[in-house]
Protein backbone atom coordinates (compact mmCIF):
# COMPACT_ATOMS: atom_id res chain seq x y z
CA UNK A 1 125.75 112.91 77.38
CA UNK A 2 126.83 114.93 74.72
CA UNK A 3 130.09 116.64 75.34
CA UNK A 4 132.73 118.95 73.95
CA UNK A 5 135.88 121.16 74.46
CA UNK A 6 134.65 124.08 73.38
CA UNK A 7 132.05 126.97 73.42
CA UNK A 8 129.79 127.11 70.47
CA UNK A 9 128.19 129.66 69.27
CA UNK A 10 124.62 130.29 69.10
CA UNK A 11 122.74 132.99 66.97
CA UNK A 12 119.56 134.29 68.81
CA UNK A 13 117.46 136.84 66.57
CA UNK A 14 120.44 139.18 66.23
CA UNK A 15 123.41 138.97 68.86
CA UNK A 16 125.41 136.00 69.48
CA UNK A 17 125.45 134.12 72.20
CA UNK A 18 128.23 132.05 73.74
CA UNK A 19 126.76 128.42 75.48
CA UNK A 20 128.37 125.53 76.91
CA UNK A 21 127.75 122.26 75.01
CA UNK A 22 127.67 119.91 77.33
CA UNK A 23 124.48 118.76 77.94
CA UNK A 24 123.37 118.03 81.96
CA UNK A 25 123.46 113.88 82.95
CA UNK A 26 119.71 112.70 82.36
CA UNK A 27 118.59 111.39 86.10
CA UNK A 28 115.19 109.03 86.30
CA UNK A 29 113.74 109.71 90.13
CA UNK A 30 111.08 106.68 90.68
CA UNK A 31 109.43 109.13 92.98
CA UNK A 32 108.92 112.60 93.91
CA UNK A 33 110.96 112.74 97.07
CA UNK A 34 111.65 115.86 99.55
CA UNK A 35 112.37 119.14 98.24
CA UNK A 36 115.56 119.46 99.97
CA UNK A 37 117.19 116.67 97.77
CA UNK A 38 115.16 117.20 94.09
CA UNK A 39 115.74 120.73 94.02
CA UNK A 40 119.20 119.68 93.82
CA UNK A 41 118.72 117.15 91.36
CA UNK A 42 116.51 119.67 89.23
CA UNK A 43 119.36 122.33 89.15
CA UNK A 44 122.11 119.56 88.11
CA UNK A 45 120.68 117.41 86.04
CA UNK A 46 118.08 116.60 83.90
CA UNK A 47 116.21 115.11 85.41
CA UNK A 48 112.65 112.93 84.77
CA UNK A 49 110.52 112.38 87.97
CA UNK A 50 107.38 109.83 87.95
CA UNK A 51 104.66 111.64 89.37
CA UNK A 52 102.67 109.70 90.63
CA UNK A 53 101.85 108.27 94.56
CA UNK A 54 102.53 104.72 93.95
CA UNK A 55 105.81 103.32 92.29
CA UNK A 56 106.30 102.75 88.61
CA UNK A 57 105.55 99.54 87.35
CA UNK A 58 108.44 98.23 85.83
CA UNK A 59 107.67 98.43 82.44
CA UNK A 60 107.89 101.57 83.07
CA UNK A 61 110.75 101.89 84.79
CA UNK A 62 112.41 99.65 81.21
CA UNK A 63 111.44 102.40 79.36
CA UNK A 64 112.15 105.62 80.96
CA UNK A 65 116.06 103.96 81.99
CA UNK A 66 116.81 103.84 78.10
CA UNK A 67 118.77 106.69 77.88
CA UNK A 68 119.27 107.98 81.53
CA UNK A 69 122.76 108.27 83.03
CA UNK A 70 121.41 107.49 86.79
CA UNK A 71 118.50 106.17 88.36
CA UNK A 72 117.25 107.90 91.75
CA UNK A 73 115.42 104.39 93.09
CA UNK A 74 113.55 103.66 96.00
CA UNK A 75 113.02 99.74 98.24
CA UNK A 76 109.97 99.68 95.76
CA UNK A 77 111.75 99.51 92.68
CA UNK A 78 113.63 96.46 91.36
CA UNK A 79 117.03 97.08 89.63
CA UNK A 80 118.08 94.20 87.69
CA UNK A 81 119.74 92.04 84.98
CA UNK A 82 116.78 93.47 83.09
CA UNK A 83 117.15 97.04 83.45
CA UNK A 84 120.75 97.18 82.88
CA UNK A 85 120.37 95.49 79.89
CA UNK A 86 118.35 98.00 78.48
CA UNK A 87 120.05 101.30 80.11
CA UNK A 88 123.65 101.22 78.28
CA UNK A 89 124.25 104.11 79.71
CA UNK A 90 123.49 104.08 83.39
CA UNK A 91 126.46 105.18 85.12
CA UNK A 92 125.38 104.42 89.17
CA UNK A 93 122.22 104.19 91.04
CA UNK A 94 121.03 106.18 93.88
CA UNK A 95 119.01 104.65 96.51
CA UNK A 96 116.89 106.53 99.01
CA UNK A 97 117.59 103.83 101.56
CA UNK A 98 119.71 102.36 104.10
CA UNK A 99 118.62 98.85 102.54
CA UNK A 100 119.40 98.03 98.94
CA UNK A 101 118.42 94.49 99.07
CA UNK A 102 115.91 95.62 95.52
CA UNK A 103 119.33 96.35 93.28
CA UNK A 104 121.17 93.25 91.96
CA UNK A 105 124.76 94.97 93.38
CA UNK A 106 126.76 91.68 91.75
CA UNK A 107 125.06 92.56 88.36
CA UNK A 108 125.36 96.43 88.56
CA UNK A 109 129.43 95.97 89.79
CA UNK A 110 129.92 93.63 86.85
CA UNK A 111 128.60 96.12 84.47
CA UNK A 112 130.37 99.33 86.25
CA UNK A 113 127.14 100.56 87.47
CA UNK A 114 127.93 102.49 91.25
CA UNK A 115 125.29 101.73 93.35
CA UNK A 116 124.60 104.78 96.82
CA UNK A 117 122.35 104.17 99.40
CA UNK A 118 121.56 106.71 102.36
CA UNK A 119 122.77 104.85 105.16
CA UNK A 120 123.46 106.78 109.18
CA UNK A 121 120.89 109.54 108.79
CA UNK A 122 117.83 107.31 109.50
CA UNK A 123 119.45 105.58 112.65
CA UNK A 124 117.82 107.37 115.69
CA UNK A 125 114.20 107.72 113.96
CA UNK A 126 114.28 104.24 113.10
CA UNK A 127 115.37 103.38 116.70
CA UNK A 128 112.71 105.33 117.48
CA UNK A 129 109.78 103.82 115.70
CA UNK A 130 111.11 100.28 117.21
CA UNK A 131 110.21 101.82 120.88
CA UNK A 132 106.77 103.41 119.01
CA UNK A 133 106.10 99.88 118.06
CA UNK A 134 106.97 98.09 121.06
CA UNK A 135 105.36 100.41 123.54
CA UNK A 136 102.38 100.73 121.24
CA UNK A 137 102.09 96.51 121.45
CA UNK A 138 103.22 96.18 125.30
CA UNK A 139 100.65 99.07 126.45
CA UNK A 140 97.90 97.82 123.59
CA UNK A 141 97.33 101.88 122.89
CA UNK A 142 95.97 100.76 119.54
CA UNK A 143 93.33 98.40 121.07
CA UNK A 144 92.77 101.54 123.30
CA UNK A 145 92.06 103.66 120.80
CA UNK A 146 89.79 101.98 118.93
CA UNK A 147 88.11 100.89 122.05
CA UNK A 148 87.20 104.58 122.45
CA UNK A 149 86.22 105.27 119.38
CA UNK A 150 84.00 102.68 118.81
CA UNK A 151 82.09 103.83 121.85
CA UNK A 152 82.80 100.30 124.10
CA UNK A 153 84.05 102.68 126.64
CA UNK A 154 80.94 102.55 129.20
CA UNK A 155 82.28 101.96 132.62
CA UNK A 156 85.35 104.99 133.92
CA UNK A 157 88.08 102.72 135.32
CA UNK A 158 88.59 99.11 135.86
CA UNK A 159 91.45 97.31 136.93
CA UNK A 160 91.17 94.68 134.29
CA UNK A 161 90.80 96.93 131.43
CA UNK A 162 93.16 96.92 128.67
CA UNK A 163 95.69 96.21 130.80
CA UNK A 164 99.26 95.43 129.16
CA UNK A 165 102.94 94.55 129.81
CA UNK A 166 105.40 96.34 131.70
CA UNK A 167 108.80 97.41 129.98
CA UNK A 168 110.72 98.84 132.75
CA UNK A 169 112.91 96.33 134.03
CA UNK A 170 111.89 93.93 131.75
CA UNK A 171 114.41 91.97 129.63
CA UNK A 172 115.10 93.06 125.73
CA UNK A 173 116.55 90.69 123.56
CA UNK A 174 117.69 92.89 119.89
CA UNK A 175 119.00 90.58 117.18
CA UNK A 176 121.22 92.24 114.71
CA UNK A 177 123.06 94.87 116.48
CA UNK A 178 124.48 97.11 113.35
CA UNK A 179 123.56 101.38 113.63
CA UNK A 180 120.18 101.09 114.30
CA UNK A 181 119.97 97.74 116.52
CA UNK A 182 122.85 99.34 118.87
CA UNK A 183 120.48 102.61 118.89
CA UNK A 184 117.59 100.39 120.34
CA UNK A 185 119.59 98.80 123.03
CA UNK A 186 121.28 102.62 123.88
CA UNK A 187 117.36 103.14 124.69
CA UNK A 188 116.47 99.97 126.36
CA UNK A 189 119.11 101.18 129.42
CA UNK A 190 117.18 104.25 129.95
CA UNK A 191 114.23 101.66 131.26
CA UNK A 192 116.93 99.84 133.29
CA UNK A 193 116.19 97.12 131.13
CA UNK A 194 118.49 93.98 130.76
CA UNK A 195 119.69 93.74 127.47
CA UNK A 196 120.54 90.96 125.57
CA UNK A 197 122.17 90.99 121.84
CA UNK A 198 122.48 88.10 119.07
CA UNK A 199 125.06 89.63 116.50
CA UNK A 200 127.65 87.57 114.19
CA UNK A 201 130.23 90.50 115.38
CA UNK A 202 130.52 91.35 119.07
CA UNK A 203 130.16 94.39 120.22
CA UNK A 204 132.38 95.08 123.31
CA UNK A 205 131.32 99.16 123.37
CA UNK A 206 127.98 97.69 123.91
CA UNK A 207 128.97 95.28 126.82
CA UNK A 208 130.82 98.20 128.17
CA UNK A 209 128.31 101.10 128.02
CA UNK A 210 124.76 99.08 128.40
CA UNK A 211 125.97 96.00 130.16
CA UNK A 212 124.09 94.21 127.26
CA UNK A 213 125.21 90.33 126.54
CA UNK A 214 125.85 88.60 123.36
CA UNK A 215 124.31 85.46 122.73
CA UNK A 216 123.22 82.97 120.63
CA UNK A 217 119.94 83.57 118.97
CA UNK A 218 118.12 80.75 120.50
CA UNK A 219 119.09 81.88 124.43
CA UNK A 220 117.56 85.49 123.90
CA UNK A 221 114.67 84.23 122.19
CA UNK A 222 114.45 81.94 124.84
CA UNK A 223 115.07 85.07 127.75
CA UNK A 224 113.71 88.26 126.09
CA UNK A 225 110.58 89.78 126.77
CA UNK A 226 110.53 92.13 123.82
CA UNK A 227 112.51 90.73 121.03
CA UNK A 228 113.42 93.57 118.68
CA UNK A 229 115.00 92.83 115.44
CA UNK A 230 117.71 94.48 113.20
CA UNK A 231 119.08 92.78 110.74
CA UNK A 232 119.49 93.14 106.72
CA UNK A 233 117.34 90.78 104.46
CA UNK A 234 120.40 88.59 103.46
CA UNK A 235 120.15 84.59 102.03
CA UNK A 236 121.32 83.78 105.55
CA UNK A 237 118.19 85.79 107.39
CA UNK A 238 115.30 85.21 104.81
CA UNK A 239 112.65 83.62 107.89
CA UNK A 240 115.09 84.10 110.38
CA UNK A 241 112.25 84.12 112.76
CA UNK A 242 110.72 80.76 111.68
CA UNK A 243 108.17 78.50 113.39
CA UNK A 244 110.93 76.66 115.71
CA UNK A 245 111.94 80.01 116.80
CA UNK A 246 108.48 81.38 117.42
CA UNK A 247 108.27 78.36 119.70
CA UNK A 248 111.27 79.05 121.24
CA UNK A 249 109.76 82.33 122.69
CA UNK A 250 107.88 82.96 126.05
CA UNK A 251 104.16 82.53 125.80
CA UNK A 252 103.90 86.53 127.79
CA UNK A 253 106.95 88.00 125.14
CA UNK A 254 106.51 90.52 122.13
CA UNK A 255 108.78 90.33 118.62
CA UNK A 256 109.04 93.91 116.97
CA UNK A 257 110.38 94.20 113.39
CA UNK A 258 110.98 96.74 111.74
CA UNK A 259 114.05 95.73 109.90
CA UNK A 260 113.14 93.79 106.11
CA UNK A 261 109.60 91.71 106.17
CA UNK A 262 110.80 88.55 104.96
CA UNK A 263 113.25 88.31 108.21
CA UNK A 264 110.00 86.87 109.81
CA UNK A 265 107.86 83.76 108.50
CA UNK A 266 104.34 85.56 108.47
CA UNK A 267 102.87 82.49 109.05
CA UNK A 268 104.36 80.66 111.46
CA UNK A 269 103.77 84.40 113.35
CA UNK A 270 100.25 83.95 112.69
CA UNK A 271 99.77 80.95 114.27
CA UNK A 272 102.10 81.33 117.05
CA UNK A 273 99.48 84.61 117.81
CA UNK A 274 96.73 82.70 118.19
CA UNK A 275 97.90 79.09 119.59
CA UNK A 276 99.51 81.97 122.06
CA UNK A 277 102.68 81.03 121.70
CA UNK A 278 103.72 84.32 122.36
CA UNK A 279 101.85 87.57 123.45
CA UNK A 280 101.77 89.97 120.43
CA UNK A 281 103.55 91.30 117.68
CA UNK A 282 104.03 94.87 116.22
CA UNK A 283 105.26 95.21 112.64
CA UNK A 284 106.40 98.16 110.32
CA UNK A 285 107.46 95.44 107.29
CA UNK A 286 105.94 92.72 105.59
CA UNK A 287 106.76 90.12 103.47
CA UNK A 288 104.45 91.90 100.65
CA UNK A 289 104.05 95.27 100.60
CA UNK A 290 101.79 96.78 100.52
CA UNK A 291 100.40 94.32 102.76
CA UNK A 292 97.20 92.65 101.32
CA UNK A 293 93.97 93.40 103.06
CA UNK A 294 93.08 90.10 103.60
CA UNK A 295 96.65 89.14 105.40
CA UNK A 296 95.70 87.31 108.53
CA UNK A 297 97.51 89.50 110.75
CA UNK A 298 95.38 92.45 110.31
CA UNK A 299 92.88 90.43 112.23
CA UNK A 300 94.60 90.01 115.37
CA UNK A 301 94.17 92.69 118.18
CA UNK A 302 97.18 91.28 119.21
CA UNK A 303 99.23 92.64 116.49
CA UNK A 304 100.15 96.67 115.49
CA UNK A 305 100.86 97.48 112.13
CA UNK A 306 102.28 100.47 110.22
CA UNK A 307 103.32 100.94 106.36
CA UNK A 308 107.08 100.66 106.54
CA UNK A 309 107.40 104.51 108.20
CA UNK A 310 110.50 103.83 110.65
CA UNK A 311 112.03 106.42 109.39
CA UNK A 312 109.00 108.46 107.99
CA UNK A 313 110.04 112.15 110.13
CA UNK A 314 110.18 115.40 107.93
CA UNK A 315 113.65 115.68 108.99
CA UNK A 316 115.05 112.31 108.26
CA UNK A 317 113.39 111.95 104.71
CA UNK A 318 114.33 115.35 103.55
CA UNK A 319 117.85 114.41 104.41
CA UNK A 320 117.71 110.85 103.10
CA UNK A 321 116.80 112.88 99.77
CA UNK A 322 119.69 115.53 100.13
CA UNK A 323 122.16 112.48 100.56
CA UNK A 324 120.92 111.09 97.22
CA UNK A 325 121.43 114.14 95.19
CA UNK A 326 124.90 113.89 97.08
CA UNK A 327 125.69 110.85 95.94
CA UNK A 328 124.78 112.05 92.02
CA UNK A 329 126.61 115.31 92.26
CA UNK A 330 129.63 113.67 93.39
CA UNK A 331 130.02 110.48 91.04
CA UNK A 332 129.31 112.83 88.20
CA UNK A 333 131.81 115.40 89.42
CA UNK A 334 134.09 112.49 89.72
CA UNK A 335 134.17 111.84 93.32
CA UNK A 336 133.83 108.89 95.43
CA UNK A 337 130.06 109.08 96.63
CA UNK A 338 129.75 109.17 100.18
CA UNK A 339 127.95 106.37 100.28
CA UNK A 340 129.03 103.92 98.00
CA UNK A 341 127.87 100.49 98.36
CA UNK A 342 129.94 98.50 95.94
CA UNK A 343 133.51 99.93 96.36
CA UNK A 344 134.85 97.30 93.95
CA UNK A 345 133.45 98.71 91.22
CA UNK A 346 135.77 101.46 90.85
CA UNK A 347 138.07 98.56 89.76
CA UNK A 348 135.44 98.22 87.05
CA UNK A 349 134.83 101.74 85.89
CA UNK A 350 137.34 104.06 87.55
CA UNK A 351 135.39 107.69 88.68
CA UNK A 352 135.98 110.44 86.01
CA UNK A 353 134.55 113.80 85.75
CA UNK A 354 131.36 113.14 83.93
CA UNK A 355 130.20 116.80 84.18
């Protein structure tokens, strides 16, 4: 940024004009996000947005962070050793996510790099994508709907046909019971469900309100009927849901995730689907996305998909993208960002009025 302490003067064909000379933070947006948050971004910065539908390979991304002061990323881009070392100038990084499991924090923290994320806002959509998912699965409405659109519908009513799982009454078993994992459970009591919860904090409000239980990951896998889960993609939950726990499961239960992909071993999942190990699966995450066509899963009627939309509503994105541009006006106005995700690093570079 190029900055001074006073006006300069500016001739323009024959008057005089005074201008500020401090130029506007340069912003790189890996995506064109809602108009709530990049109008924002356009009117305080200056700001560089990729244009196009899919991500920006990085290559890319190593070019156009040469001279930026902040990066407005997304899950899909991967913020590095290797971008740092080639953006001397990158001041903090502003995810459009709750997760942030793409940005090396330990790496930007040592270099003084803030690092936002959008974190509260997508709680109760999320939640409520979990419930699409597992009442999509338990009541096989995508088998359904192909079923009548492929014309195999020929006789009115039968009472074999497509016939699924109950949920009311049945038991729930949510592992990771942070925002949106407590959100779930607040729903599973509306179906009088029992509700069991495997979290390495306890959560008393949840024993109080929902009658829900803690326990230990194998008893609710053991128990559950629906096993939802919730947690972050950490070292310690990287195939949380392996083969041994897949067996652990009853043969007539569902697992819903909706949390990081590579929380579930995709194939141990596979195979536990069709040695029927369990009943189904419905998924909103993969361990590669996009998803490959040819992934096994996509196979199974058994299974529901979607392309990581849990909290794809107009409502929750456009504010996801406000809370970004939040994030930037503060740090550069020499704020804490609401939502800073790395704390210590004001130990590192102390906040200063950048514009």
């Amino acid at each position: 940024m190029r900055k001074c302490n006073k006006l300069m003067l500016i001739k323009n064909s024959a008057s005089f004009q005074l201008v500020n000379c401090m130029s506007k933070p340069k912003v790189y947006v890996a995506r064109e996000i809602p108009e709530r948050g990049l109008k924002i971004i356009k009117e305080r910065f200056d700001a560089e947005v990729w244009p196009e539908y899919a991500p920006p390979p990085k290559e890319v991304i190593m070019e156009k962070v040469r001279d930026v002061d902040a990066i407005a990323s997304l899950l899909s881009e991967k913020i590095d050793a290797e971008v740092f070392d080639v953006s001397p100038r990158l001041r903090i990084v502003a995810q459009m996510a709750v997760g942030f499991d793409n940005i090396d924090v330990k790496e930007a923290t040592k270099r003084g790099v803030y690092v936002t994320n959008t974190p509260g806002v997508l709680t109760e959509t999320t939640a409520d994508f979990a419930w699409t998912l597992l009442m999509g699965v338990a009541r096989r409405v995508v088998e359904a709907d192909r079923y009548v659109r492929n014309g195999l519908w020929k006789v009115g009513w039968h009472p074999s046909m497509l016939s699924g799982r109950d949920v009311y009454g049945a038991t729930i078993g949510v592992v990771g019971t942070g925002r949106i994992g407590s959100a779930v459970a607040k729903r599973a009591k509306g179906f009088n469900m029992k509700i069991l919860y495997y979290d390495v904090i306890p959560r008393p409000e949840l024993e109080k309100k929902l009658g829900a239980k803690r326990v230990d990951l194998d008893t609710l896998l053991r128990e559950s009927d629906f096993v939802s889960v919730h947690v972050p993609l950490l070292k310690e939950t990287y195939h949380l849901i392996n083969k041994d726990r897949l067996n652990l499961m009853k043969k007539t239960a569902y697992l819903i995730n909706n949390s990081r992909g590579p929380v579930v071993d995709e194939k141990a999942l596979y195979e536990a689907l069709t040695e029927g190990w369990i009943a189904g699966a419905a998924l909103d995450v993969f361990e590669q996305e996009p998803t490959p066509v040819d992934n096994p899963l996509l196979t199974l009627d058994n299974v529901v998909v979607a392309p990581h939309i849990s909290s794809a509503s107009h409502e929750t994105r456009s504010k996801m993208a406000e809370m970004v541009a939040e994030n930037l006006v503060a740090f550069f106005e020499g704020r804490t960002p609401p939502n800073l995700v790395n704390p210590e690093v004001t130990q590192v570079r102390p906040l200063t009025r950048l514009f």
